[in-house]
PDB file of N, CA and C in Angstrom:
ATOM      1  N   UNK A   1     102.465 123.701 103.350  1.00  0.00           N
ATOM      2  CA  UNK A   1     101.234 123.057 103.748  1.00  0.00           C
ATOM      3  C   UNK A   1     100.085 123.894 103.187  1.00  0.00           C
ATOM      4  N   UNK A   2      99.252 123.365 102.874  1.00  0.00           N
ATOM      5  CA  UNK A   2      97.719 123.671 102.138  1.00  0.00           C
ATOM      6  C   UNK A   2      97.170 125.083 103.371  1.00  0.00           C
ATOM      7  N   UNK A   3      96.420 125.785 102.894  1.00  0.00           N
ATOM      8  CA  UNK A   3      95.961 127.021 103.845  1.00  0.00           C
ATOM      9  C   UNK A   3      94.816 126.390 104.623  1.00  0.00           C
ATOM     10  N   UNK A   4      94.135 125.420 103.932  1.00  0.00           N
ATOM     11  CA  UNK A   4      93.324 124.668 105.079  1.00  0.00           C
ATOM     12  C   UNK A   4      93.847 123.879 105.844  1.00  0.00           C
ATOM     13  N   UNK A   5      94.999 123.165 105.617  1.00  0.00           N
ATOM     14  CA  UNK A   5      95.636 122.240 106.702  1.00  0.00           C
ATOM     15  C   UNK A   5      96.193 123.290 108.058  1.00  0.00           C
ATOM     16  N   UNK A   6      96.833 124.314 107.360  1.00  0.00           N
ATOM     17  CA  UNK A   6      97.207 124.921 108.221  1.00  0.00           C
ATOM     18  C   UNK A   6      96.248 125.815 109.562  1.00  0.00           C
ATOM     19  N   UNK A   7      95.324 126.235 108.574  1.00  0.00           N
ATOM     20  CA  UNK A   7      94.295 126.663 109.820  1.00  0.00           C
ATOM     21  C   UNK A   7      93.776 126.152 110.342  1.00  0.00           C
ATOM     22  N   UNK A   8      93.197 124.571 110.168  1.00  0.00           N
ATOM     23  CA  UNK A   8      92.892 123.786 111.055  1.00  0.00           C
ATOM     24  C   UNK A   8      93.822 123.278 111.906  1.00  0.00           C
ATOM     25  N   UNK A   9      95.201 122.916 111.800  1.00  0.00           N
ATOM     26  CA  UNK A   9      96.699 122.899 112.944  1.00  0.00           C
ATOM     27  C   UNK A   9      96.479 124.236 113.874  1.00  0.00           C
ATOM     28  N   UNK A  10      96.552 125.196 113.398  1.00  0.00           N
ATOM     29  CA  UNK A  10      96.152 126.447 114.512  1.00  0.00           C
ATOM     30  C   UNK A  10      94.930 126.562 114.938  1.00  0.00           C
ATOM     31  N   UNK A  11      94.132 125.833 114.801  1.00  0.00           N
ATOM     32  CA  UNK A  11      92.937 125.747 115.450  1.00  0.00           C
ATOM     33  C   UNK A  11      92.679 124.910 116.585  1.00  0.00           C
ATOM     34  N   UNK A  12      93.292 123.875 116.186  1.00  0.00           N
ATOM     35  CA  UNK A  12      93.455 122.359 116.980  1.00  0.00           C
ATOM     36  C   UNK A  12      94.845 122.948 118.155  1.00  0.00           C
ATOM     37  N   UNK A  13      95.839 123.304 117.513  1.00  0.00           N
ATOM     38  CA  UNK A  13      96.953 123.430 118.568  1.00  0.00           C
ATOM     39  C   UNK A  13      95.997 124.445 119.632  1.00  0.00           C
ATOM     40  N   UNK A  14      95.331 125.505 119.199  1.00  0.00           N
ATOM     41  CA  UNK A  14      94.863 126.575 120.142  1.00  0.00           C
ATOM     42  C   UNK A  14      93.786 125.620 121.175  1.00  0.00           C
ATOM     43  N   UNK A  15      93.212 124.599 120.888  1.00  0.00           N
ATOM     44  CA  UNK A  15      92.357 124.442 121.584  1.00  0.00           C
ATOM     45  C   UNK A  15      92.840 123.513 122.193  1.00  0.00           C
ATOM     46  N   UNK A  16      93.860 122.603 122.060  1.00  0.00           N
ATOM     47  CA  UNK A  16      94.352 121.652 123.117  1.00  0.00           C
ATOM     48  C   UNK A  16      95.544 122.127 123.821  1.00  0.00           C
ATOM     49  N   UNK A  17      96.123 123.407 123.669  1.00  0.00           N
ATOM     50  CA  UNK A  17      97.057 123.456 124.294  1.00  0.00           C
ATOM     51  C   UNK A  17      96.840 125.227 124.303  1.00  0.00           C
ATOM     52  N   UNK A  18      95.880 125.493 125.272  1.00  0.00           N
ATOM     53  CA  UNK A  18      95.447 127.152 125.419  1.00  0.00           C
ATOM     54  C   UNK A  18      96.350 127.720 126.246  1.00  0.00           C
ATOM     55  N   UNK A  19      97.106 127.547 127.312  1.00  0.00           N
ATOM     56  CA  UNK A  19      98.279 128.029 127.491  1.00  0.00           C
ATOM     57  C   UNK A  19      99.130 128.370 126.857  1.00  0.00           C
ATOM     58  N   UNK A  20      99.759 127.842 125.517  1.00  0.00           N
ATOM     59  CA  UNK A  20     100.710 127.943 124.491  1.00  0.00           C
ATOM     60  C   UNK A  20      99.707 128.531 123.184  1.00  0.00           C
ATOM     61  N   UNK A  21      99.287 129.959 123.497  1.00  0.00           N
ATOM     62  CA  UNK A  21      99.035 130.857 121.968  1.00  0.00           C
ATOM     63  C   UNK A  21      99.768 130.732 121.063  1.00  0.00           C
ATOM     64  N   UNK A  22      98.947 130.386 119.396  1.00  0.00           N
ATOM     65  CA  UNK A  22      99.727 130.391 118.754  1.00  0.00           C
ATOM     66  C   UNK A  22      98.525 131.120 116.986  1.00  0.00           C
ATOM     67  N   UNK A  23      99.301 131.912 116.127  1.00  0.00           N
ATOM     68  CA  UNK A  23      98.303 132.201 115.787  1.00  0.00           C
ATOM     69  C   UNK A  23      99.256 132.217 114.034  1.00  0.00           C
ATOM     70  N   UNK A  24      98.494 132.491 112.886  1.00  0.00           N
ATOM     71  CA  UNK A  24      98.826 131.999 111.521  1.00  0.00           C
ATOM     72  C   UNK A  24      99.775 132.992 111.088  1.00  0.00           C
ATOM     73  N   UNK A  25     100.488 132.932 110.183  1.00  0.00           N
ATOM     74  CA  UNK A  25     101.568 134.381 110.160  1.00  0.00           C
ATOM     75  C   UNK A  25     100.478 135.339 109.430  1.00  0.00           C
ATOM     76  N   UNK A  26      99.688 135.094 108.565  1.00  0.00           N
ATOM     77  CA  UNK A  26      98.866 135.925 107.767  1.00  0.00           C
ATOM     78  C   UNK A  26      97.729 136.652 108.819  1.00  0.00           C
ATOM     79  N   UNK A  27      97.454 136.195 110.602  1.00  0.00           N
ATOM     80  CA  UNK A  27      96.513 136.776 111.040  1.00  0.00           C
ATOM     81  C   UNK A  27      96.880 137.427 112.067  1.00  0.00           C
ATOM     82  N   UNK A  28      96.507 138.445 112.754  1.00  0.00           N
ATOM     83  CA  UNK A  28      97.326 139.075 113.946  1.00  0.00           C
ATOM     84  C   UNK A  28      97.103 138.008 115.293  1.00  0.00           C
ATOM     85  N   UNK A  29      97.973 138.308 115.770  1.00  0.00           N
ATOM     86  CA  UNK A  29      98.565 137.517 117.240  1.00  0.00           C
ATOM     87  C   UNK A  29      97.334 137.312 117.959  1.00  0.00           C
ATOM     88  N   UNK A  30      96.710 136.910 118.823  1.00  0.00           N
ATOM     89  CA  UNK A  30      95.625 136.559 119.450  1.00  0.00           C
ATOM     90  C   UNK A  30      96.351 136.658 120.735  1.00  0.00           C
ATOM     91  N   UNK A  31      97.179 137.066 121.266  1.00  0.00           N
ATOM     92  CA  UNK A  31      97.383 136.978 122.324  1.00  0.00           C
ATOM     93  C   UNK A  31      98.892 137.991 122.341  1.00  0.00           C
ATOM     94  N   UNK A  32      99.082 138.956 123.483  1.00  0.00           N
ATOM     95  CA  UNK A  32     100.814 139.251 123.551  1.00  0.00           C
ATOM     96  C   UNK A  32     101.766 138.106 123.609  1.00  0.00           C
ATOM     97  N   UNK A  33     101.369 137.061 123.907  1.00  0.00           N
ATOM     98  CA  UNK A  33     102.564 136.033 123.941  1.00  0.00           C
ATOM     99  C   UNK A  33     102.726 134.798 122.786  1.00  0.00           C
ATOM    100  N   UNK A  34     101.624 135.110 121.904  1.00  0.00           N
ATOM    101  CA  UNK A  34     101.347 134.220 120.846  1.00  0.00           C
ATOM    102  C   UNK A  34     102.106 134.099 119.732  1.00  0.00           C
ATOM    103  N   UNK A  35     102.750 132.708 118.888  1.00  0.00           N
ATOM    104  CA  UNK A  35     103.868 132.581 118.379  1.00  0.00           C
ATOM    105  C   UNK A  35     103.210 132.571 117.290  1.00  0.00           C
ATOM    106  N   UNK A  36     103.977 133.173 115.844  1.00  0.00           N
ATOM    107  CA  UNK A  36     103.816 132.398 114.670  1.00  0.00           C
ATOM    108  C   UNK A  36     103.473 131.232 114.331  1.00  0.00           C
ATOM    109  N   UNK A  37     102.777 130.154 114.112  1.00  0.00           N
ATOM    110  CA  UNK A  37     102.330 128.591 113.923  1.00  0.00           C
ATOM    111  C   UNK A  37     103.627 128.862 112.217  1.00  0.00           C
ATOM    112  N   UNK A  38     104.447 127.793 112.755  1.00  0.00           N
ATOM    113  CA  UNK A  38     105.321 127.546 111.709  1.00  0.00           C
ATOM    114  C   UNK A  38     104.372 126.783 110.285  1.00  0.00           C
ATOM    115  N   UNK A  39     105.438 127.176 108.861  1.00  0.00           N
ATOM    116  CA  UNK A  39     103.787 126.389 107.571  1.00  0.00           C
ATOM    117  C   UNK A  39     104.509 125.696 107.268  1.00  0.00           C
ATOM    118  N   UNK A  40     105.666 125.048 107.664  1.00  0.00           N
ATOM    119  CA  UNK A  40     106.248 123.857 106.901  1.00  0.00           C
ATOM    120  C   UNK A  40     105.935 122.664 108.042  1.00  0.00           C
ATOM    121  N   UNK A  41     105.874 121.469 106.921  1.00  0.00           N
ATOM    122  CA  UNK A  41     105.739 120.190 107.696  1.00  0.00           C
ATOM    123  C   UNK A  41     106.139 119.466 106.523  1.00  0.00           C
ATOM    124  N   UNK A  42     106.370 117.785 107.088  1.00  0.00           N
ATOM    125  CA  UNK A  42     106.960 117.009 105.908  1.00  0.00           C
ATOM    126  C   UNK A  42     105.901 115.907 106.023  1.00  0.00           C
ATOM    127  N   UNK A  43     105.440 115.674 104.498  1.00  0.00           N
ATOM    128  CA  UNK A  43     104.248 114.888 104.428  1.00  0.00           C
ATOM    129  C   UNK A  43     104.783 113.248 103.768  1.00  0.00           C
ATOM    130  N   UNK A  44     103.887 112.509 104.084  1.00  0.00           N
ATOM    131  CA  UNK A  44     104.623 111.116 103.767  1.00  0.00           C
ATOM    132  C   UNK A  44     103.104 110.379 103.019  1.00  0.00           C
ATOM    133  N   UNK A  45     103.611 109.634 102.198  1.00  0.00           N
ATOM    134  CA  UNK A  45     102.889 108.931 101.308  1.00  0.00           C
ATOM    135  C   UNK A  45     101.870 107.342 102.098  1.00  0.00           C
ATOM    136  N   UNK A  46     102.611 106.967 103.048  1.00  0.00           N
ATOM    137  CA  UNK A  46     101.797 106.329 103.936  1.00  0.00           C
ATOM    138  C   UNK A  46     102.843 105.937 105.184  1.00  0.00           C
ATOM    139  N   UNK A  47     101.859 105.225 106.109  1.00  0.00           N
ATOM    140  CA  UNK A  47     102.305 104.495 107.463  1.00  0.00           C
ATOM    141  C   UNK A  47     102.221 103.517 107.735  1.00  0.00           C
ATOM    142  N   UNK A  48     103.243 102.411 108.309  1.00  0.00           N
ATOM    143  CA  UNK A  48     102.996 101.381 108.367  1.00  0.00           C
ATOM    144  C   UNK A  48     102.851 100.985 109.924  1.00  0.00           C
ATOM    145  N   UNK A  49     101.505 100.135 110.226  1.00  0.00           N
ATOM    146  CA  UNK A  49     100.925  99.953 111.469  1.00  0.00           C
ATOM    147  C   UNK A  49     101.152  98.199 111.668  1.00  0.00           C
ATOM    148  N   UNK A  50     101.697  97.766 112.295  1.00  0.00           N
ATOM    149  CA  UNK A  50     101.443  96.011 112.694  1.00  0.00           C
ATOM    150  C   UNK A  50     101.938  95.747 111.533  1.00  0.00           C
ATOM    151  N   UNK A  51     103.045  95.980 110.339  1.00  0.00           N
ATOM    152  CA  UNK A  51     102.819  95.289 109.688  1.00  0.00           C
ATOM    153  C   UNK A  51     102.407  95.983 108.315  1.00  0.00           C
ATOM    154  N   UNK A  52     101.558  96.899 108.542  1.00  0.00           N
ATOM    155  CA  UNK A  52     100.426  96.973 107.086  1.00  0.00           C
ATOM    156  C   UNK A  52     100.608  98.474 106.893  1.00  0.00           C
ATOM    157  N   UNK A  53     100.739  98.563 105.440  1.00  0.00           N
ATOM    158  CA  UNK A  53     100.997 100.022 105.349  1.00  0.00           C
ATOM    159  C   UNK A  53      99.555 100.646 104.751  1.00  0.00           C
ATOM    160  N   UNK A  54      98.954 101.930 105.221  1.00  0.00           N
ATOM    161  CA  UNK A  54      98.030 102.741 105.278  1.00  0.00           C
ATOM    162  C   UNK A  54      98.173 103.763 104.608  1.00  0.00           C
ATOM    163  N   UNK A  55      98.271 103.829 103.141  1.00  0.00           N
ATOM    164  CA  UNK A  55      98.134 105.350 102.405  1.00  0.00           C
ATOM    165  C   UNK A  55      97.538 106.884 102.966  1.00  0.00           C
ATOM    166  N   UNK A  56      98.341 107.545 102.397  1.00  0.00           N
ATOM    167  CA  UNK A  56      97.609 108.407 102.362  1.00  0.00           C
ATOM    168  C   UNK A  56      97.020 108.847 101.070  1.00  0.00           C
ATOM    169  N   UNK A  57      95.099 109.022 100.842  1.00  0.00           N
ATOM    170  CA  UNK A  57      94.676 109.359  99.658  1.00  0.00           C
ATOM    171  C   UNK A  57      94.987 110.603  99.359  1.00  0.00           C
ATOM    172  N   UNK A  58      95.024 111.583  99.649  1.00  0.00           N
ATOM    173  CA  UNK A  58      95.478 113.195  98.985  1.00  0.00           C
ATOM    174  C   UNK A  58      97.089 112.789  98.541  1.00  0.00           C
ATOM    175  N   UNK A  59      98.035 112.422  98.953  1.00  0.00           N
ATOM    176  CA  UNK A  59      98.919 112.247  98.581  1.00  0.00           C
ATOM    177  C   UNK A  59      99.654 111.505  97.451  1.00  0.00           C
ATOM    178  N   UNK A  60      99.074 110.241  97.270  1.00  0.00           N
ATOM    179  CA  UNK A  60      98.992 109.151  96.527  1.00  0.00           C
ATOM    180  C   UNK A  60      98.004 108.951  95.387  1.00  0.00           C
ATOM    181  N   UNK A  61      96.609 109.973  95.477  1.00  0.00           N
ATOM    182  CA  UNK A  61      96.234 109.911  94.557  1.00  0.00           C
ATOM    183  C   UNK A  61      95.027 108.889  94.684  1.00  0.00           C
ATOM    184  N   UNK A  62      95.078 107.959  95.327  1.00  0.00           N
ATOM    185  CA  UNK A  62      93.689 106.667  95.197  1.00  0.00           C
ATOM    186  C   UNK A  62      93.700 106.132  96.953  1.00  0.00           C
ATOM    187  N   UNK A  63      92.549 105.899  97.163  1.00  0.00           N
ATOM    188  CA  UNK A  63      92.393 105.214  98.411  1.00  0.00           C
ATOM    189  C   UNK A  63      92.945 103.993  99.006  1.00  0.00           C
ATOM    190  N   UNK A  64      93.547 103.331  98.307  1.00  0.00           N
ATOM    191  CA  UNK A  64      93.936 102.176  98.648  1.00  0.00           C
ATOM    192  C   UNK A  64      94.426 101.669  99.836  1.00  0.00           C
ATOM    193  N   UNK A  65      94.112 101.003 100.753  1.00  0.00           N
ATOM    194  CA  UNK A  65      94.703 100.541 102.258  1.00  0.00           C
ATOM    195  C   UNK A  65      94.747 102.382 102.395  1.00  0.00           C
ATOM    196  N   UNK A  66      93.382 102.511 102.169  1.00  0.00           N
ATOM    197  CA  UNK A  66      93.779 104.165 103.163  1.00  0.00           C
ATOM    198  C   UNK A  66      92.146 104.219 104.013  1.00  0.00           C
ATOM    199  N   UNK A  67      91.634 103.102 104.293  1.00  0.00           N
ATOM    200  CA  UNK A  67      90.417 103.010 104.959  1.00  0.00           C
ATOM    201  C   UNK A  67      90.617 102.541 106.686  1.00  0.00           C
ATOM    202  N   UNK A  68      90.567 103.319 107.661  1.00  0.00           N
ATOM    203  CA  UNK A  68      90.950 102.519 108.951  1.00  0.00           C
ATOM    204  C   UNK A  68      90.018 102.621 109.825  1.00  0.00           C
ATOM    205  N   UNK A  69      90.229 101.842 110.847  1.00  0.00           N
ATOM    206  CA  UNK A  69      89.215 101.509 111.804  1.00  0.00           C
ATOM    207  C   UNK A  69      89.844 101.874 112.944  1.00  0.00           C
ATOM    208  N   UNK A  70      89.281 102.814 114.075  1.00  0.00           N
ATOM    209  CA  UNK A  70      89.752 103.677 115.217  1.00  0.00           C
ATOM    210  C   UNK A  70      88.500 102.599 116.482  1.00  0.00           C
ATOM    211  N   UNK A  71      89.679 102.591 117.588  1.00  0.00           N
ATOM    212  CA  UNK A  71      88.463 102.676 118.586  1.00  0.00           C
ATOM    213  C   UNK A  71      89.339 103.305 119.831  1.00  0.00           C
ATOM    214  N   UNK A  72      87.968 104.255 119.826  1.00  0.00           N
ATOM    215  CA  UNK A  72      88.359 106.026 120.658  1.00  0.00           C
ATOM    216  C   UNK A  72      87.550 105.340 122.090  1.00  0.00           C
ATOM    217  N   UNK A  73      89.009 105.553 123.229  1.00  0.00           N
ATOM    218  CA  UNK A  73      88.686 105.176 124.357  1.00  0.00           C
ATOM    219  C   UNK A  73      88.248 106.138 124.993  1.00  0.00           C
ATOM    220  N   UNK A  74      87.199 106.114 126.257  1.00  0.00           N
ATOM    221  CA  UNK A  74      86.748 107.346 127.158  1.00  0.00           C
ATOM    222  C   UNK A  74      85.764 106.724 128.244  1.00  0.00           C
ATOM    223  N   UNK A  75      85.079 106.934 128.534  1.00  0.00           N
ATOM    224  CA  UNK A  75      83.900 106.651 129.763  1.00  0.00           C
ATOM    225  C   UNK A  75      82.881 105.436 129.129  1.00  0.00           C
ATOM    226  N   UNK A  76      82.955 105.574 127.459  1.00  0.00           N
ATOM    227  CA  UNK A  76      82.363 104.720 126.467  1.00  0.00           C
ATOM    228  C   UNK A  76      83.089 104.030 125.566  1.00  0.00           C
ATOM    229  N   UNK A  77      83.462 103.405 125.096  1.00  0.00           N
ATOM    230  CA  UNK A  77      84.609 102.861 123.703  1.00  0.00           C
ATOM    231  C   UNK A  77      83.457 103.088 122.637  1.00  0.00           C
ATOM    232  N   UNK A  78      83.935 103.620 121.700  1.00  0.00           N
ATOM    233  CA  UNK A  78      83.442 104.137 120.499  1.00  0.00           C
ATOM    234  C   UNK A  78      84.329 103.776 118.892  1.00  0.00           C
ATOM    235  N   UNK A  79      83.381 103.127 118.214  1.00  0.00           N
ATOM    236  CA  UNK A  79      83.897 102.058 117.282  1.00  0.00           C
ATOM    237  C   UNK A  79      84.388 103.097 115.754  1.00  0.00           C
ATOM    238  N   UNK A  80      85.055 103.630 115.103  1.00  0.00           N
ATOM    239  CA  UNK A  80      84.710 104.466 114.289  1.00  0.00           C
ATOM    240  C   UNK A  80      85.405 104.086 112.822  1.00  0.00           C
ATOM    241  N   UNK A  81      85.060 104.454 111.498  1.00  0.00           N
ATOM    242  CA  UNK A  81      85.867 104.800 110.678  1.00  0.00           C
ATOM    243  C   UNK A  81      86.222 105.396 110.171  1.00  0.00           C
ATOM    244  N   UNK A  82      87.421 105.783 109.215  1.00  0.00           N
ATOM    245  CA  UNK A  82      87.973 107.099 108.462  1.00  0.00           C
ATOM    246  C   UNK A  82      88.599 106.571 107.547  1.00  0.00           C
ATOM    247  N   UNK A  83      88.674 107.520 106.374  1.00  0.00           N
ATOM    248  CA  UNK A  83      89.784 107.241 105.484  1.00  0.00           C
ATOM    249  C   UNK A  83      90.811 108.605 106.071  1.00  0.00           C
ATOM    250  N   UNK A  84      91.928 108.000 105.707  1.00  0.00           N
ATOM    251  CA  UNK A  84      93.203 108.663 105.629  1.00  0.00           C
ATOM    252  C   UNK A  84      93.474 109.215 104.785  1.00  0.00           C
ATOM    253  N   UNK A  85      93.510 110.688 104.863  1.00  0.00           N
ATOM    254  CA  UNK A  85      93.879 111.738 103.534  1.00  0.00           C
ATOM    255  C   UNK A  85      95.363 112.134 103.606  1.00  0.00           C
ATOM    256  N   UNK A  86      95.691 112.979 104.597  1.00  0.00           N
ATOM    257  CA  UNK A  86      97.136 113.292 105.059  1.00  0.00           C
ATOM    258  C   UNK A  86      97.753 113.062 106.048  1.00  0.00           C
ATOM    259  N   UNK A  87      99.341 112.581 105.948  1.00  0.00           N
ATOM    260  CA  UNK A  87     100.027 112.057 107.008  1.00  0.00           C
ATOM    261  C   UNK A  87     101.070 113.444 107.418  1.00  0.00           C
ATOM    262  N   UNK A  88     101.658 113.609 108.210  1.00  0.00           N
ATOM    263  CA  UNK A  88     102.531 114.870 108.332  1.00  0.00           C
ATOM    264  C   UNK A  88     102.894 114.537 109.702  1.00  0.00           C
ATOM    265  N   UNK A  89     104.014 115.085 109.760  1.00  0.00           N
ATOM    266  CA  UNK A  89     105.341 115.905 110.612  1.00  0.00           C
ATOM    267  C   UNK A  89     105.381 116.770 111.170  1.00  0.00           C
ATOM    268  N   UNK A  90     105.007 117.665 111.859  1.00  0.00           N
ATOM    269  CA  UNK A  90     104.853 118.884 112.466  1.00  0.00           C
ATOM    270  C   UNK A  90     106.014 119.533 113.184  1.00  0.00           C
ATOM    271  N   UNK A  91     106.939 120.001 113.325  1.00  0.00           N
ATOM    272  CA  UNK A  91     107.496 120.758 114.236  1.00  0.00           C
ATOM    273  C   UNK A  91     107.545 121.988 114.560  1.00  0.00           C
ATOM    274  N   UNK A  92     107.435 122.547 115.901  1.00  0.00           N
ATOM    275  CA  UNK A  92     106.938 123.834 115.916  1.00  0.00           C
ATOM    276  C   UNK A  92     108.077 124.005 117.363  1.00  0.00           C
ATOM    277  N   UNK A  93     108.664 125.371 117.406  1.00  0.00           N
ATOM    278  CA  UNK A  93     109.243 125.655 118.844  1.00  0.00           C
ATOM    279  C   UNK A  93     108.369 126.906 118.960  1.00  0.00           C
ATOM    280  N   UNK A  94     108.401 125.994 120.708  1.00  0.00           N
ATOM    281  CA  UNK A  94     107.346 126.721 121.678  1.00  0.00           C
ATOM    282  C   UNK A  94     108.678 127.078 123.240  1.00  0.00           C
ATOM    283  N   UNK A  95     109.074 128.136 122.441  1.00  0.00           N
ATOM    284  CA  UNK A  95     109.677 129.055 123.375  1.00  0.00           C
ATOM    285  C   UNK A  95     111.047 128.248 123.582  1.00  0.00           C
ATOM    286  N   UNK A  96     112.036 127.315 122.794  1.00  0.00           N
ATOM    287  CA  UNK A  96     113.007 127.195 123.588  1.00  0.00           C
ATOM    288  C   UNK A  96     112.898 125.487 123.427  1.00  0.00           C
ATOM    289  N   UNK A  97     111.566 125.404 123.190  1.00  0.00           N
ATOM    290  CA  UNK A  97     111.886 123.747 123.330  1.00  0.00           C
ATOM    291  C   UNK A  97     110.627 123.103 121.624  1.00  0.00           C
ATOM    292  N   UNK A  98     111.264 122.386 121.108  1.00  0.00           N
ATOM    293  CA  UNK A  98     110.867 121.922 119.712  1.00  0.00           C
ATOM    294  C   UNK A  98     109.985 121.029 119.828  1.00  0.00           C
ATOM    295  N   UNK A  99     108.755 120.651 119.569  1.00  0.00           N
ATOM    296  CA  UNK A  99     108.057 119.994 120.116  1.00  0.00           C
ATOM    297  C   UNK A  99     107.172 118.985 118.325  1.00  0.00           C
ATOM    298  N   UNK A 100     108.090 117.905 118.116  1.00  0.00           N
ATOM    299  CA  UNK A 100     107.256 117.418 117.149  1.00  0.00           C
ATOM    300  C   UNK A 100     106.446 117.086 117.315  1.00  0.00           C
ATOM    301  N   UNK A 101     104.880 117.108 116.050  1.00  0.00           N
ATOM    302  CA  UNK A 101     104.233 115.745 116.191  1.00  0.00           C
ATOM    303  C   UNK A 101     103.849 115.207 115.338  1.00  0.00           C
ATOM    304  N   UNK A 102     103.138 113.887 115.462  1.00  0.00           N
ATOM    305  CA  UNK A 102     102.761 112.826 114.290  1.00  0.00           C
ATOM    306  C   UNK A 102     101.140 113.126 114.172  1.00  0.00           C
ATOM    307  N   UNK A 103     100.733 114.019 112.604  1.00  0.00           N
ATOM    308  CA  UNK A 103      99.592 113.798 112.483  1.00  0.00           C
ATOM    309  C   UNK A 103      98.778 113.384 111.821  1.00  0.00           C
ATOM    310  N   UNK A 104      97.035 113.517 111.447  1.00  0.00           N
ATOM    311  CA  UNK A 104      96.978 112.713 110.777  1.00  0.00           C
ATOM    312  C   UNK A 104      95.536 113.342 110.264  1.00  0.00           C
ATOM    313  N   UNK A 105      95.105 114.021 108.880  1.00  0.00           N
ATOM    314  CA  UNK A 105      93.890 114.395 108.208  1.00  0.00           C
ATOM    315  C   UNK A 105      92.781 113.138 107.794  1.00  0.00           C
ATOM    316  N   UNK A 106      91.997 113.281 108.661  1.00  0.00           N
ATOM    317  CA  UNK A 106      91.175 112.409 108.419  1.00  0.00           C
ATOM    318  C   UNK A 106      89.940 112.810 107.739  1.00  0.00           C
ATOM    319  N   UNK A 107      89.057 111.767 107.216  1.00  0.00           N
ATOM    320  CA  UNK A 107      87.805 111.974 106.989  1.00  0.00           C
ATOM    321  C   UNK A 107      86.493 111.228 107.270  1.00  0.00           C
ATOM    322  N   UNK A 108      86.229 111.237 108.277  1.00  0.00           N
ATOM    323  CA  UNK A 108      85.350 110.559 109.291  1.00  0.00           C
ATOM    324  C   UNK A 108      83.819 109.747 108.351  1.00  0.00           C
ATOM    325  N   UNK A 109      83.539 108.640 108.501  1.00  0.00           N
ATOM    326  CA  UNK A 109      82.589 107.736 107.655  1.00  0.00           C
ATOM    327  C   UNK A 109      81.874 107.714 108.957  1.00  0.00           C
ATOM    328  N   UNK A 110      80.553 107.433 108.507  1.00  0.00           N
ATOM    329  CA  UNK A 110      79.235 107.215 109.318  1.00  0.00           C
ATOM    330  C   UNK A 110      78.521 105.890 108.304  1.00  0.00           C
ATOM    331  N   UNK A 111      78.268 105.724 109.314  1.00  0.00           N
ATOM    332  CA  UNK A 111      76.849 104.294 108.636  1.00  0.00           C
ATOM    333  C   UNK A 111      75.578 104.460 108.274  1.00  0.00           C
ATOM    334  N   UNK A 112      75.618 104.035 106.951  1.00  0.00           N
ATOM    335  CA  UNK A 112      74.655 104.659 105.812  1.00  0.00           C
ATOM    336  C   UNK A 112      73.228 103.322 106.706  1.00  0.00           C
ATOM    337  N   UNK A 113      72.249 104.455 107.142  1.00  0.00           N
ATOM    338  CA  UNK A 113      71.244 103.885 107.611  1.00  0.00           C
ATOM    339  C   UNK A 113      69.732 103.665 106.760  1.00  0.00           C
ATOM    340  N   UNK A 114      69.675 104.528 105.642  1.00  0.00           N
ATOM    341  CA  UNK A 114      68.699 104.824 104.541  1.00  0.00           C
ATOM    342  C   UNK A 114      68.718 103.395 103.896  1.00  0.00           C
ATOM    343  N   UNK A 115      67.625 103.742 102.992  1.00  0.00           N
ATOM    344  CA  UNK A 115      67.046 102.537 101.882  1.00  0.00           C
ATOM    345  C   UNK A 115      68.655 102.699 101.086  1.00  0.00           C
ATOM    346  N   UNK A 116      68.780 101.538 100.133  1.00  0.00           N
ATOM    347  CA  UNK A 116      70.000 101.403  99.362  1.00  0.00           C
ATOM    348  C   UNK A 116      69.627 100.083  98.763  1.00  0.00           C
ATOM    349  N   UNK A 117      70.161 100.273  97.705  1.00  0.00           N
ATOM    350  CA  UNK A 117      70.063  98.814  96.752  1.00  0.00           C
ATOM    351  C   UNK A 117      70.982  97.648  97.493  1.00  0.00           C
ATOM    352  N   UNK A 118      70.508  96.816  97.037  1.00  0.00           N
ATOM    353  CA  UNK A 118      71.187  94.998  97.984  1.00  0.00           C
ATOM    354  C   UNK A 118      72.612  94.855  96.665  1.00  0.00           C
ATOM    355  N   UNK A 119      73.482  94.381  97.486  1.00  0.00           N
ATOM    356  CA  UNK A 119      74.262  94.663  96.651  1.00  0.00           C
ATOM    357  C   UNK A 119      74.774  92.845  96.287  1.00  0.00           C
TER     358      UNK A 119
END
């Protein structure tokens, strides 16, 4: 895995799951009980949702069906888009028990509010 994918996985695992320290093999332990963050994962070329398969652009090379539309539930529903860069596999053991997951590198779009030519 890429050295930025990876430090952002140990960044993200540390902050949603702060009970379970886990820190990069290249940086010292952040904690006495803190595990190596494993660097292998298995990356896939796209996903298929309802039906429709969703590229991944870093992988594949071109954007194609790699544009999606999220709506992030909470106190508000929030409408969003992203393209899809990387798909991946994660497995990591956390003490005894293997814990995959399904993830997903995004790159978050905002709505162009400025002057712009009529198209």
């Amino acid at each position: 895995m890429l050295l930025d994918t990876y430090r952002l996985l140990a960044d993200k695992i540390c902050l949603r799951y702060p009970l379970t320290p886990i820190h990069c093999h290249l940086d010292a332990a952040v904690a006495s009980n803190s595990l190596p963050l494993d660097h292998k994962a298995i990356f896939f070329e796209y996903v298929v949702v309802n039906g429709k398969r969703y590229y991944a652009s870093w992988t594949v090379g071109w954007n194609k069906s790699s544009f999606i539309w999220v709506l992030i539930l909470g106190s508000s529903q929030v409408t969003a888009y992203r393209e899809l860069l990387e798909i991946f596999q994660f497995s990591q053991d956390f003490g005894q028990t293997v814990c995959p997951l399904w993830l997903a590198w995004v790159r978050w779009l905002t709505l162009w509010e400025s002057k712009r030519d009529s198209i």
